[in-house]
N, C-alpha and C. Protein backbone atom coordinates (compact mmCIF):
# COMPACT_ATOMS: atom_id res chain seq x y z
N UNK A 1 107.93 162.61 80.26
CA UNK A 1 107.03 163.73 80.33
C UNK A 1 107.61 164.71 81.36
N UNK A 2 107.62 166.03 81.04
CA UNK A 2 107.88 166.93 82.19
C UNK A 2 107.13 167.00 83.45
N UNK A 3 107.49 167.27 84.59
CA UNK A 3 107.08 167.39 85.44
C UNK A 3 106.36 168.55 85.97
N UNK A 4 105.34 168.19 86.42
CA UNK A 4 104.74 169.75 86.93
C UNK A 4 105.09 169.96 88.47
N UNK A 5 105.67 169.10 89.18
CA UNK A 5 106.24 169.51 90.20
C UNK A 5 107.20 170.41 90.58
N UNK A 6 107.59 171.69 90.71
CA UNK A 6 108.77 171.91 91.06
C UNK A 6 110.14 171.80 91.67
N UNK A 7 110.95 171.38 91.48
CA UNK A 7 112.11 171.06 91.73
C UNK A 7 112.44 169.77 90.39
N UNK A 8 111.54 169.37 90.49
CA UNK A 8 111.67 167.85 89.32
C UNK A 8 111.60 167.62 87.85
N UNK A 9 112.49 166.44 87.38
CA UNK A 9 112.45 166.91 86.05
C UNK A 9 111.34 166.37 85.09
N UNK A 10 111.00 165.09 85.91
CA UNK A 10 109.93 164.44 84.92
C UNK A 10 109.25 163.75 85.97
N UNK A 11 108.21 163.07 84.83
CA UNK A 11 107.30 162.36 85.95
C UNK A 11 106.87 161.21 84.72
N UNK A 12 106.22 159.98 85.27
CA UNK A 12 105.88 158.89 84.85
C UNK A 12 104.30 158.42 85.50
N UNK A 13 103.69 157.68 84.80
CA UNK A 13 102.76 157.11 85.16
C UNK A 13 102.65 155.59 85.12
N UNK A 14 102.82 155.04 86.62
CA UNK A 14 102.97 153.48 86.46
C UNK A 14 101.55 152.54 87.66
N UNK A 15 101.11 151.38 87.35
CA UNK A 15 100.14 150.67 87.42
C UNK A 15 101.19 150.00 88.55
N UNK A 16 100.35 150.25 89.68
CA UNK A 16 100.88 149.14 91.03
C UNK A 16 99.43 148.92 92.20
N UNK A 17 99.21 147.60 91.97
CA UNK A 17 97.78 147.21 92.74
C UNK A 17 97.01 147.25 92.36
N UNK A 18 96.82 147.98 90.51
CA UNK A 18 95.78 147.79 90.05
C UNK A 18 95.69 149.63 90.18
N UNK A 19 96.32 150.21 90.60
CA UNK A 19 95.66 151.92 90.22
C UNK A 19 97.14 152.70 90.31
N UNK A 20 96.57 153.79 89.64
CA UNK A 20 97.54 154.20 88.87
C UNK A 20 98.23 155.10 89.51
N UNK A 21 100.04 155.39 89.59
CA UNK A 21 100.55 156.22 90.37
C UNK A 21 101.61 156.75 89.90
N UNK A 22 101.22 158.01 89.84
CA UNK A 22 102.33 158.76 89.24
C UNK A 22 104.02 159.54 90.24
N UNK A 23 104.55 159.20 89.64
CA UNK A 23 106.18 159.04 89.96
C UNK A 23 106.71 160.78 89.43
N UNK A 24 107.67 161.22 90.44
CA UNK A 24 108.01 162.35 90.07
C UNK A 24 109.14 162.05 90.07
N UNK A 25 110.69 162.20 89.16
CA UNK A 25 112.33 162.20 89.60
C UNK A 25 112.94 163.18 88.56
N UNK A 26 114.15 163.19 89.23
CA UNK A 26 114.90 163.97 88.78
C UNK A 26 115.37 165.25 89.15
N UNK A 27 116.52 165.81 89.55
CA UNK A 27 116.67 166.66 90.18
C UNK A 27 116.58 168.06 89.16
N UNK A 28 115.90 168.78 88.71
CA UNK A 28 115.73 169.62 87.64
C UNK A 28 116.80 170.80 87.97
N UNK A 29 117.49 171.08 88.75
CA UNK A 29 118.80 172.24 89.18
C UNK A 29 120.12 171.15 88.23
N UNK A 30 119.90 169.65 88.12
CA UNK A 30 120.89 169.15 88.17
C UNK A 30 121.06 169.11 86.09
N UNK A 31 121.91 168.65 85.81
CA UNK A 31 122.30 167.86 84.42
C UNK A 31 122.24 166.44 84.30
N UNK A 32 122.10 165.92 83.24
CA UNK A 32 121.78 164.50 83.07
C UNK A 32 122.47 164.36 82.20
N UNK A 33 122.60 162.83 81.97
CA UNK A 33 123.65 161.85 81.09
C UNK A 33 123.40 162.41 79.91
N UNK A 34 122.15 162.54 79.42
CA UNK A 34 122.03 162.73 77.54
C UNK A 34 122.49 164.13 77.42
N UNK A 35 122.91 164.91 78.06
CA UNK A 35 122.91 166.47 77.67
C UNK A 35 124.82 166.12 77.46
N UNK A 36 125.55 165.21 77.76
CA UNK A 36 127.17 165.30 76.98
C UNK A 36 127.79 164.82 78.44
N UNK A 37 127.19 163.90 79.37
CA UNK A 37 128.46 163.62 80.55
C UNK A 37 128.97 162.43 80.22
N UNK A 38 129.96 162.81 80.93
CA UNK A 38 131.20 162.00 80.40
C UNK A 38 130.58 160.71 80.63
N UNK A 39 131.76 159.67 80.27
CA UNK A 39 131.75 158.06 80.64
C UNK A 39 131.38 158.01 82.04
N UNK A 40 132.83 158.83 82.55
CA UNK A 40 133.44 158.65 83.94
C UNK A 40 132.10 158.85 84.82
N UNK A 41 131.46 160.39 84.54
CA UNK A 41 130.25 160.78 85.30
C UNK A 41 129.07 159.80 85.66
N UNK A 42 128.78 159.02 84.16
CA UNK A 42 127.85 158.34 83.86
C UNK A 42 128.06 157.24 85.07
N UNK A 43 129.24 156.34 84.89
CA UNK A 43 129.92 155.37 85.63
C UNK A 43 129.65 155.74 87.19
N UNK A 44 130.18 156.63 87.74
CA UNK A 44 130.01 157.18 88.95
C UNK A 44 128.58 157.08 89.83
N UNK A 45 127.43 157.76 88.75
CA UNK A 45 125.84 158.07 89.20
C UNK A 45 125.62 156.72 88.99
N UNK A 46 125.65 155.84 88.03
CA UNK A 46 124.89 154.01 88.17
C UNK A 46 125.37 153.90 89.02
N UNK A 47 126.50 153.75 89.97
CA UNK A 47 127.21 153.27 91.08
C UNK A 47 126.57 153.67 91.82
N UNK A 48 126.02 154.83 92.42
CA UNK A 48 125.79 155.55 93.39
C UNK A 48 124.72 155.22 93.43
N UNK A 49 123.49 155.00 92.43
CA UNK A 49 122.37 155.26 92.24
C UNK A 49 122.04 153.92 92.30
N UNK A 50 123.10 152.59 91.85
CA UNK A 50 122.80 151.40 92.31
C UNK A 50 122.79 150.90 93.46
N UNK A 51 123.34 150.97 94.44
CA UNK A 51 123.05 150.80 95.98
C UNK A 51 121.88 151.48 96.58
N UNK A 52 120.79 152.58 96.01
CA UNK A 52 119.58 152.71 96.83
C UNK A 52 118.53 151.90 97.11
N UNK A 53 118.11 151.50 98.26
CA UNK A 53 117.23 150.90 98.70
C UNK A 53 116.06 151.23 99.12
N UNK A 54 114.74 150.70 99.23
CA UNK A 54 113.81 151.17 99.53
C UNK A 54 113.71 150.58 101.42
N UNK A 55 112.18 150.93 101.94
CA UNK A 55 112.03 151.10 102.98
C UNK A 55 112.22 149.39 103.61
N UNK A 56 111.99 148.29 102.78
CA UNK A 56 112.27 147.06 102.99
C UNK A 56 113.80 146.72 102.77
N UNK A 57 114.50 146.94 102.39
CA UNK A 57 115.88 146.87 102.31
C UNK A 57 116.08 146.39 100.85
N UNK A 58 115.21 146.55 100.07
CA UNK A 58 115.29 145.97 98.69
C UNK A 58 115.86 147.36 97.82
N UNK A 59 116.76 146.82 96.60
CA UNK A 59 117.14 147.83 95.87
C UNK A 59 116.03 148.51 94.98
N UNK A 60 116.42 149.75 94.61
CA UNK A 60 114.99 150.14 93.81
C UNK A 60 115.83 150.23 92.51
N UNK A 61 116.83 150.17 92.00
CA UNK A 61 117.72 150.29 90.61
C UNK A 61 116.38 149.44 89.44
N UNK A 62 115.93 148.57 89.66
CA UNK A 62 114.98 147.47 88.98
C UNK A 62 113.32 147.72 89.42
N UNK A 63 113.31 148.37 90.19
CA UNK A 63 111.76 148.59 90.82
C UNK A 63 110.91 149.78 89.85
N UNK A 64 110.15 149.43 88.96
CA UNK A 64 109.56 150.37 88.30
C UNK A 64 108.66 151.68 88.83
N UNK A 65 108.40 151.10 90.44
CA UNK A 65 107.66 151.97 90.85
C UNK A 65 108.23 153.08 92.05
N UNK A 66 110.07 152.73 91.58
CA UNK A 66 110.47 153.90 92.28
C UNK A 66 110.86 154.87 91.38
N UNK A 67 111.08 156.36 91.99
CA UNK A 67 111.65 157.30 91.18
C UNK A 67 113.39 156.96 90.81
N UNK A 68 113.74 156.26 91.45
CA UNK A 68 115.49 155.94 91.00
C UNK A 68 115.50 155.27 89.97
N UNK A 69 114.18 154.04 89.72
CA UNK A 69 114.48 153.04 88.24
C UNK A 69 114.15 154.55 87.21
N UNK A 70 113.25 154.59 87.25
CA UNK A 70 113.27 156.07 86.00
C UNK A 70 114.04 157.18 85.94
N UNK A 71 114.78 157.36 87.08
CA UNK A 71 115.80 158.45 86.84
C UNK A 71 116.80 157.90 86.22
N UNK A 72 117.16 156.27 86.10
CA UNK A 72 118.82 155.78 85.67
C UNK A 72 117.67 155.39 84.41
N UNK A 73 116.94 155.87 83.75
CA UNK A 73 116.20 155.10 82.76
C UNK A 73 116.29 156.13 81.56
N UNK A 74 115.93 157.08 82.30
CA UNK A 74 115.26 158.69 81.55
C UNK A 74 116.44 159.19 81.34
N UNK A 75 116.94 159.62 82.43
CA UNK A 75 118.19 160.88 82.22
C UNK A 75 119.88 160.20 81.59
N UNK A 76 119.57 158.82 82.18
CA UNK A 76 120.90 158.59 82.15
C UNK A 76 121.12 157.27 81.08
């Protein structure tokens, strides 16, 4: 779904604790995987985008309720 935030490209709605919280990602200035980037590009951003961690030191690549699992989900 598009985002009504500005700067962002989409947004999600996900269930954590029992109520509902909506997620904004994506850098909307930027390009994404489905619009024609390369392998190489593609390869590069999972890399990059796989080492982020959240405030516990846990990765968020697998965490549904960060904006990074839906940005390598959505765009890429």
């Amino acid at each position: 779904m598009k985002s009504t935030r500005k700067g962002k490209k989409g947004m999600v709605y996900v269930m954590k604790g029992g109520s509902k919280r909506l997620i904004h990602f994506g850098d909307s200035s930027m390009g994404d995987g489905k619009s024609g980037a390369s392998k190489a590009r593609q390869k590069s951003y999972m890399a990059r985008s796989g080492g982020i961690k959240n405030k516990e030191g846990k990765l968020t690549k697998n965490d549904k309720n960060s904006a990074n699992y839906w940005s390598r989900k959505v765009n890429w």
